[in-house]
N, C-alpha and C. Protein backbone atom coordinates (compact mmCIF):
# COMPACT_ATOMS: atom_id res chain seq x y z
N UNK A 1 0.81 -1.18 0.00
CA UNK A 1 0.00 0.00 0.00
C UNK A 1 0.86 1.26 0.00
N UNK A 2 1.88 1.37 1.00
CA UNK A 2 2.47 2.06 1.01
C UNK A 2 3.21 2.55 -0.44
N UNK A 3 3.79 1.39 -1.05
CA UNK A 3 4.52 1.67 -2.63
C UNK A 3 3.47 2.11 -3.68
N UNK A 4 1.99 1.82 -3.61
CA UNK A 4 1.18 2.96 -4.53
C UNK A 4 0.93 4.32 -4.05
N UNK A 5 1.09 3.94 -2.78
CA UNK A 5 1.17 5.45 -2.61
C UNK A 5 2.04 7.05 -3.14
N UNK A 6 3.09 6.42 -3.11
CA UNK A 6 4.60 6.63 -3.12
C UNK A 6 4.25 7.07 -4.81
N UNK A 7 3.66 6.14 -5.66
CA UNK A 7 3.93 5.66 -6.75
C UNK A 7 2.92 7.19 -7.18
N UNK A 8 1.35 7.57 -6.78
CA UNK A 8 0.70 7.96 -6.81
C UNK A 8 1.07 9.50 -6.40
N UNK A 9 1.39 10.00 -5.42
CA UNK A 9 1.95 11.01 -5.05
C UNK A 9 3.01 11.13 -6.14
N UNK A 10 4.13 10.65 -6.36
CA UNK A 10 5.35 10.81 -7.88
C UNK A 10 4.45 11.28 -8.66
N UNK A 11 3.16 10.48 -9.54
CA UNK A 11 2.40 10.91 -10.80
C UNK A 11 1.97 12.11 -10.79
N UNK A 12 0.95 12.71 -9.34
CA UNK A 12 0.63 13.70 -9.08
C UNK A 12 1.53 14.98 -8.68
N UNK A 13 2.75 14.78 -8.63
CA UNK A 13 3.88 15.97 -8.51
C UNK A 13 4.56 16.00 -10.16
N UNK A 14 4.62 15.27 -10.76
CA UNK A 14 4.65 15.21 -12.48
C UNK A 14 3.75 16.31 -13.24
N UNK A 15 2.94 15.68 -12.85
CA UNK A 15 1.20 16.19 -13.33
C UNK A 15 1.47 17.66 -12.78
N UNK A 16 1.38 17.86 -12.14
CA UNK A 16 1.66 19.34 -11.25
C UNK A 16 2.69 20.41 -12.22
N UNK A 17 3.85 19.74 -12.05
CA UNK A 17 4.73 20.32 -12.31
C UNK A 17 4.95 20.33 -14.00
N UNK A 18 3.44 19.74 -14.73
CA UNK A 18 3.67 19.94 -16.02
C UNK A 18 2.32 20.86 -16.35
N UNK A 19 1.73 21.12 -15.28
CA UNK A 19 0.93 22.26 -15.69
C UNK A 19 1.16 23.42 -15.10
N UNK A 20 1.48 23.46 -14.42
CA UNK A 20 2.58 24.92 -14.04
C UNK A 20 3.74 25.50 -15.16
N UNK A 21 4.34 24.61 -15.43
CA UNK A 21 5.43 24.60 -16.30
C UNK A 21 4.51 26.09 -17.52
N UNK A 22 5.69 26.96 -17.99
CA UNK A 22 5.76 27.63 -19.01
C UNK A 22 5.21 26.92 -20.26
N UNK A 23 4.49 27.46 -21.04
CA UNK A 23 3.84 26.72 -22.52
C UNK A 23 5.51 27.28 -23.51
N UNK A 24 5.83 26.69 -24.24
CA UNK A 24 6.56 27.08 -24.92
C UNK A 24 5.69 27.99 -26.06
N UNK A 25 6.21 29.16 -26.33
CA UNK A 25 5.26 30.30 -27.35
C UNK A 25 5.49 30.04 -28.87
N UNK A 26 4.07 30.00 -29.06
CA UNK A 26 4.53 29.87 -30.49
C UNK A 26 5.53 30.76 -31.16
N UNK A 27 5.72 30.32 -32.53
CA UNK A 27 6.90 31.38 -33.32
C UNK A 27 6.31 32.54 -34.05
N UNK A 28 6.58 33.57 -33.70
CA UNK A 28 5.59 34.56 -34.31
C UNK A 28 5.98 34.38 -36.20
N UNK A 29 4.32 34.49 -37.04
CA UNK A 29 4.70 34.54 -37.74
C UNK A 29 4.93 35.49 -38.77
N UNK A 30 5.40 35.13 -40.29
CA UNK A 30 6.32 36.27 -41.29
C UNK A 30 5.80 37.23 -41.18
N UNK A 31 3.95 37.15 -41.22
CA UNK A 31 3.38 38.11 -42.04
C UNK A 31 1.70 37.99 -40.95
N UNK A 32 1.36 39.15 -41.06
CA UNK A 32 0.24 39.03 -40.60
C UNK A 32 -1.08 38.20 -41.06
N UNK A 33 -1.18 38.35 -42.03
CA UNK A 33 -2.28 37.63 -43.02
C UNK A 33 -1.57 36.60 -44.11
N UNK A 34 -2.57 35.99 -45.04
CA UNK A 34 -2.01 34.89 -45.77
C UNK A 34 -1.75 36.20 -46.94
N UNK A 35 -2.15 36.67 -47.61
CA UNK A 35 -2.03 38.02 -48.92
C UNK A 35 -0.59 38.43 -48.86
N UNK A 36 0.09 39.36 -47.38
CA UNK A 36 1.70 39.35 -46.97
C UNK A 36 1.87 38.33 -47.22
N UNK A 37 2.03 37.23 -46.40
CA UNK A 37 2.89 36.14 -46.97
C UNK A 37 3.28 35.55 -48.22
N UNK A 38 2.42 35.86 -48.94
CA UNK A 38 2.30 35.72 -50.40
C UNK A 38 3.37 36.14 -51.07
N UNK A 39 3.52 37.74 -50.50
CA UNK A 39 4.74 38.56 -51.33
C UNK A 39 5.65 38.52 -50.72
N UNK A 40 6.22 37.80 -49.47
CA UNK A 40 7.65 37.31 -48.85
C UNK A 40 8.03 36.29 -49.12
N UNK A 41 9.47 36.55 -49.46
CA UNK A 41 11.00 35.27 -49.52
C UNK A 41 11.49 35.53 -48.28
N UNK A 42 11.21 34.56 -47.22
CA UNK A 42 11.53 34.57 -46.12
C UNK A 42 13.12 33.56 -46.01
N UNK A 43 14.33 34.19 -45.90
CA UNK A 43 15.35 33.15 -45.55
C UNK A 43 15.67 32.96 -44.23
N UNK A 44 15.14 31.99 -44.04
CA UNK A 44 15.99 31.90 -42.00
C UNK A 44 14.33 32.15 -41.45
N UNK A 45 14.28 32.48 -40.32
CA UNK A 45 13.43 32.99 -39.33
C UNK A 45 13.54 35.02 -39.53
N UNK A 46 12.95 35.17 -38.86
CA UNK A 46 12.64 37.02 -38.84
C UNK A 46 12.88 37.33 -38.09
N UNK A 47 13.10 36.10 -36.46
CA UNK A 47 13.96 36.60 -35.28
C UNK A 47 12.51 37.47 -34.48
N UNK A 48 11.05 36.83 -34.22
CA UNK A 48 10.34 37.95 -33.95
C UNK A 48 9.86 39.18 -35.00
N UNK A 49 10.25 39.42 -36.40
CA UNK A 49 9.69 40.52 -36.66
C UNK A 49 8.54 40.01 -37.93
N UNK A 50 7.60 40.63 -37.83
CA UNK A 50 6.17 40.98 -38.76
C UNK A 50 6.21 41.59 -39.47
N UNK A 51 5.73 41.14 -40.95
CA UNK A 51 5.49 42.36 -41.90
C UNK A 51 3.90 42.18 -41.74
N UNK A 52 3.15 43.53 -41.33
CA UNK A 52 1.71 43.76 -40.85
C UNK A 52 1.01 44.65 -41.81
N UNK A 53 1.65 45.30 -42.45
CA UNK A 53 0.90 46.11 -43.51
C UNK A 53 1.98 46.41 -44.97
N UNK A 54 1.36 46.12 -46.22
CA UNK A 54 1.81 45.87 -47.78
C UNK A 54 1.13 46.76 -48.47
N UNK A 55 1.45 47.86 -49.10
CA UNK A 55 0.84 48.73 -50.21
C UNK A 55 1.78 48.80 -50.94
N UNK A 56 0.81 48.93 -52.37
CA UNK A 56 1.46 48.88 -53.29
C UNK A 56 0.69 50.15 -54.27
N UNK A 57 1.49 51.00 -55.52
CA UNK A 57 0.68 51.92 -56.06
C UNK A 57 1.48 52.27 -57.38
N UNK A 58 1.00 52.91 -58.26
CA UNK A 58 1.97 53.13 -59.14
C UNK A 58 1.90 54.55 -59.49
N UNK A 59 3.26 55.15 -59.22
CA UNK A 59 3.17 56.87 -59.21
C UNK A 59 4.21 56.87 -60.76
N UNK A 60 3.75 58.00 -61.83
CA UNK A 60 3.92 58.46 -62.58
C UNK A 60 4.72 56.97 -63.39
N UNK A 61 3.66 56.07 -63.16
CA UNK A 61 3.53 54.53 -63.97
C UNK A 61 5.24 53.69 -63.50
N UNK A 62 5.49 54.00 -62.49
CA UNK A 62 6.67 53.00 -61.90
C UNK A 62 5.82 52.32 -60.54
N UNK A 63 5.82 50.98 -60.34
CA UNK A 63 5.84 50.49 -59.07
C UNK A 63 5.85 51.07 -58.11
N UNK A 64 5.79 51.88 -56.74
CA UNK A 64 5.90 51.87 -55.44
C UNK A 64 5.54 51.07 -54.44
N UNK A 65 6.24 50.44 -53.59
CA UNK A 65 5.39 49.17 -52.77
C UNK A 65 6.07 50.10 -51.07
N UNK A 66 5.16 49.68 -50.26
CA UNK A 66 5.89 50.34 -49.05
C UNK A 66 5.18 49.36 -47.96
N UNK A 67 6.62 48.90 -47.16
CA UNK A 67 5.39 47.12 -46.02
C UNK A 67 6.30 48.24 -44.52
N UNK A 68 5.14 47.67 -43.92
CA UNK A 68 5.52 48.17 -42.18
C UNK A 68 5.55 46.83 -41.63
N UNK A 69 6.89 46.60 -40.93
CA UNK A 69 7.25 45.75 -40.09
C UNK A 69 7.13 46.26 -38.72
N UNK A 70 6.90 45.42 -38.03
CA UNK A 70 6.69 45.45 -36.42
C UNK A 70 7.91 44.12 -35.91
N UNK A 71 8.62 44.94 -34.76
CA UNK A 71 9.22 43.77 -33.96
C UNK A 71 8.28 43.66 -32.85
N UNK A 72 8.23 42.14 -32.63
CA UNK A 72 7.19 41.67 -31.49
C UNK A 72 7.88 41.47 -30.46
N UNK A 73 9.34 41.50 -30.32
CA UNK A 73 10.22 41.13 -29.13
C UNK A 73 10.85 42.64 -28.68
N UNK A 74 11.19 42.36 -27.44
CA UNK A 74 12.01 43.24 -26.73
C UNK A 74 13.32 42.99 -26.92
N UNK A 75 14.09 42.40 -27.75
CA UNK A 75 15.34 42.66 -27.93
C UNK A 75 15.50 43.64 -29.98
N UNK A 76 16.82 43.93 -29.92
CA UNK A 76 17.09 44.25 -31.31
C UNK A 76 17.02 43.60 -32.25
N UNK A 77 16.87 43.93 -33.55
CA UNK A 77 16.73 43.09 -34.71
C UNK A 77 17.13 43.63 -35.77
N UNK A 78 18.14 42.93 -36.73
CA UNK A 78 19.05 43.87 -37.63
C UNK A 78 18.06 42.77 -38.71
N UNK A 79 17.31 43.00 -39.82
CA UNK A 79 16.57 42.30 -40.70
C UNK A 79 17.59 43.28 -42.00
N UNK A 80 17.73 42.20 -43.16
CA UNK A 80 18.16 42.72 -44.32
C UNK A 80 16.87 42.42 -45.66
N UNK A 81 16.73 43.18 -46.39
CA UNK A 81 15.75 43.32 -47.10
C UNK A 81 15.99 43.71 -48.62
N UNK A 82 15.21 43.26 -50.03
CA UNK A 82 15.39 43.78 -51.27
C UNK A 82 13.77 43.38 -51.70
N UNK A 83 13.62 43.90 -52.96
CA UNK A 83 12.75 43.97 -53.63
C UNK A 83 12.89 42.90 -55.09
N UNK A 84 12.32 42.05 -55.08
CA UNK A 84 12.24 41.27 -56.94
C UNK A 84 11.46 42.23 -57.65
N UNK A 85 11.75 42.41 -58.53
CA UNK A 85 10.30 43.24 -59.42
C UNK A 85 10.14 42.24 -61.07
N UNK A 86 8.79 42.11 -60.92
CA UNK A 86 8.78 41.28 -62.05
C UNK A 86 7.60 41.69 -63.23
N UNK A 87 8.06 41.26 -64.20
CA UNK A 87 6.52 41.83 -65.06
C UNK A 87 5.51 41.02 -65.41
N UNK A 88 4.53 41.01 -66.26
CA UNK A 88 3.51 40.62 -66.38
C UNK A 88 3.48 38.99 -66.50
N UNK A 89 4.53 38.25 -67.49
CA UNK A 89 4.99 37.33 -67.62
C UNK A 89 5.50 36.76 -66.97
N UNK A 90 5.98 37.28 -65.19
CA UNK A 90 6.97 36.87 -63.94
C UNK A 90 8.21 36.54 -64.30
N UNK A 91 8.50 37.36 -65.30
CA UNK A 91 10.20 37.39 -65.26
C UNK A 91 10.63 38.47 -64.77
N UNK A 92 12.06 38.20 -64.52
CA UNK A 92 12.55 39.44 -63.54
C UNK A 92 12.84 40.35 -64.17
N UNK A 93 12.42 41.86 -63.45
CA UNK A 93 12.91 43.18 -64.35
C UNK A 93 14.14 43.90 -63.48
N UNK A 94 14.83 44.05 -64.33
CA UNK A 94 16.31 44.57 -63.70
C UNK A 94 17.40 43.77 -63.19
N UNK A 95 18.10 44.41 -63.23
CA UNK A 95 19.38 43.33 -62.57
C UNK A 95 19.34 42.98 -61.37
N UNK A 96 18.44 43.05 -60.10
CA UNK A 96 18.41 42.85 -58.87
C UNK A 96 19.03 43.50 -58.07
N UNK A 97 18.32 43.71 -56.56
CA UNK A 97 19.09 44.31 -56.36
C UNK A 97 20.06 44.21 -54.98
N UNK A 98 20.69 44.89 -54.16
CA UNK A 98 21.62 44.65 -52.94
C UNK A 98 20.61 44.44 -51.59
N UNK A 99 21.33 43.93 -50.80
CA UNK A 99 19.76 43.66 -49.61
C UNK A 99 20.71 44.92 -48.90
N UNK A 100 19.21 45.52 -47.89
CA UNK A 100 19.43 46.57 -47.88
C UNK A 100 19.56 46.24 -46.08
N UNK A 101 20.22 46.87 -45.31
CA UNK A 101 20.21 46.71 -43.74
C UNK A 101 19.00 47.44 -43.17
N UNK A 102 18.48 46.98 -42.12
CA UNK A 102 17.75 47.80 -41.17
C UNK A 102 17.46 47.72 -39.84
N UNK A 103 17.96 48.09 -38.70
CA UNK A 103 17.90 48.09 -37.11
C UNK A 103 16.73 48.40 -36.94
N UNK A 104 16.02 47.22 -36.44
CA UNK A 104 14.70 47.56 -35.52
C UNK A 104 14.47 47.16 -34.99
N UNK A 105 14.40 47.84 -33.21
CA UNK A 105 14.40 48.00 -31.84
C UNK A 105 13.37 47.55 -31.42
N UNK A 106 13.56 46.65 -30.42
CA UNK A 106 12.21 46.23 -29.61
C UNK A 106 11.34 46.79 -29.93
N UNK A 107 9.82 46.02 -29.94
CA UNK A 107 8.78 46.34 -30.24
C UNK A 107 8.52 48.05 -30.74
N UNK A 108 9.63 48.32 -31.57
CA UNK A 108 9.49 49.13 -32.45
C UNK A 108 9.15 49.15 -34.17
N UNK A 109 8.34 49.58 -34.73
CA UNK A 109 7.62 49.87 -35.85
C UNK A 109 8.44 50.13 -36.99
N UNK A 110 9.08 49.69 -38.21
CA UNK A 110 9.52 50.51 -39.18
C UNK A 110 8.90 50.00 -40.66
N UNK A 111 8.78 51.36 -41.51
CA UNK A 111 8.63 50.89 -43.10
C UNK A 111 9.91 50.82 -43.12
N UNK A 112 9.57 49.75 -44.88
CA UNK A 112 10.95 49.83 -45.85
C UNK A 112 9.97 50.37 -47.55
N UNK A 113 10.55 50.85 -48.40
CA UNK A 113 10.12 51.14 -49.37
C UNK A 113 10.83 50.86 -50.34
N UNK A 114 10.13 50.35 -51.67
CA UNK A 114 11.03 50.36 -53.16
C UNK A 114 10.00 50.60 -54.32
N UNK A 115 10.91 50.96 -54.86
CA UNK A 115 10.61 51.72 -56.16
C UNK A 115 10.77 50.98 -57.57
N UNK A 116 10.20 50.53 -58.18
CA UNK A 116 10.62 49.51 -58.94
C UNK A 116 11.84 50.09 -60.14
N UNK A 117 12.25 48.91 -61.13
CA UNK A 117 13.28 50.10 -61.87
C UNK A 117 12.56 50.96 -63.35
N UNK A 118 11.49 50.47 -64.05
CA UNK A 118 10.57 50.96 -64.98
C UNK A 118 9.26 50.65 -64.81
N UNK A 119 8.38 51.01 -65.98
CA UNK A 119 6.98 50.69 -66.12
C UNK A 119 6.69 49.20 -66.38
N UNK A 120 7.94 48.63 -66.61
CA UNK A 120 7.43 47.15 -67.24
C UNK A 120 7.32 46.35 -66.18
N UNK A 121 7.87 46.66 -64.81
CA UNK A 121 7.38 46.06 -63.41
C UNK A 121 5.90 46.15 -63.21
N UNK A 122 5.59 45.25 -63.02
CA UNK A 122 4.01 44.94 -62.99
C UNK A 122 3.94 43.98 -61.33
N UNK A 123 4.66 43.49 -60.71
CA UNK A 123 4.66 42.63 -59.49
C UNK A 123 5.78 42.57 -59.09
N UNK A 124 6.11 41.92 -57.80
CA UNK A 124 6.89 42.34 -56.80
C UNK A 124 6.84 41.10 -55.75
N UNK A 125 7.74 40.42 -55.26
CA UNK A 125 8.15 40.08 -53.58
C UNK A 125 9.13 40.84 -53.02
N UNK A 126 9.17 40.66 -51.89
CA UNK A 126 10.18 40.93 -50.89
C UNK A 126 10.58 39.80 -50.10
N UNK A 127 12.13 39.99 -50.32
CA UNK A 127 13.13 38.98 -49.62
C UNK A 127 13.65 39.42 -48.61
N UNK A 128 13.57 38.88 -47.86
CA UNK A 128 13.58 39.25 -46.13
C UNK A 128 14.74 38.34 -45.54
N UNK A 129 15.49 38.47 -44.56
CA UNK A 129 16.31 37.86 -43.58
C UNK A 129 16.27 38.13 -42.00
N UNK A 130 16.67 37.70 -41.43
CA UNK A 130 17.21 38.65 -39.93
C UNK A 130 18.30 38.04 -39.59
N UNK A 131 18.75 38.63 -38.42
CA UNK A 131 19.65 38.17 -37.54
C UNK A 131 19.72 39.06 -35.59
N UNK A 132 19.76 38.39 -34.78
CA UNK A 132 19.54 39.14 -33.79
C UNK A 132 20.42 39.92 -33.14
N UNK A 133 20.55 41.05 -32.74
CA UNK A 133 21.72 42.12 -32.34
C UNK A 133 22.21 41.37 -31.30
């Protein structure tokens, strides 16, 4: 009697100590909606950061696209970033281009913007990276 006891008390300090226990958090993800995700090349993880808002427009018939990222963490986040621009056919227009750096600070807010290189850009992703400060 005594050894179920023993046995019983062990299960119930298990049990205990696995609902107390921390949930591990999910991984925040790329993009807020499925539409963002659509237009990200995500390499690696984002390290915590969101792209939450994607506009796109075309001023004096060139591309403009402009996305607001959000970091969801309290630490730094150095994310590198470029633009594909492609035309109607989804081939690529232009020679491509350099990924561009950007520091963003705990649950701090930033756009990135690009400009496509002519009128024959008709569509667009963004290739994304991070790495954590």
């Amino acid at each position: 009697m005594k050894q179920i006891s023993k046995q019983f008390a062990a299960c119930a300090a298990l049990v205990a100590a696995c609902i107390t226990a921390p949930a591990m958090a999910d991984p925040v993800p790329n993009a807020s909606s499925p539409g963002i995700a659509a237009k990200l090349i995500v390499r690696g993880t984002l390290e915590g950061v969101q792209v939450t808002d994607l506009r796109s427009q075309r001023k004096n018939d060139v591309m403009v696209v402009q996305a607001e990222t959000v970091n969801l963490t309290n630490r730094d986040v150095r994310i590198y970033y470029r633009f594909r621009w492609t035309d109607a056919a989804g081939m690529q227009v232009g020679d491509g281009e350099v990924w561009k750096p950007l520091m963003i600070l705990g649950q701090q807010s930033q756009f990135i913007k690009g400009t496509a290189y002519g009128p024959q850009a008709t569509d667009f992703k963004i290739e994304m990276s991070a790495e954590p400060r």
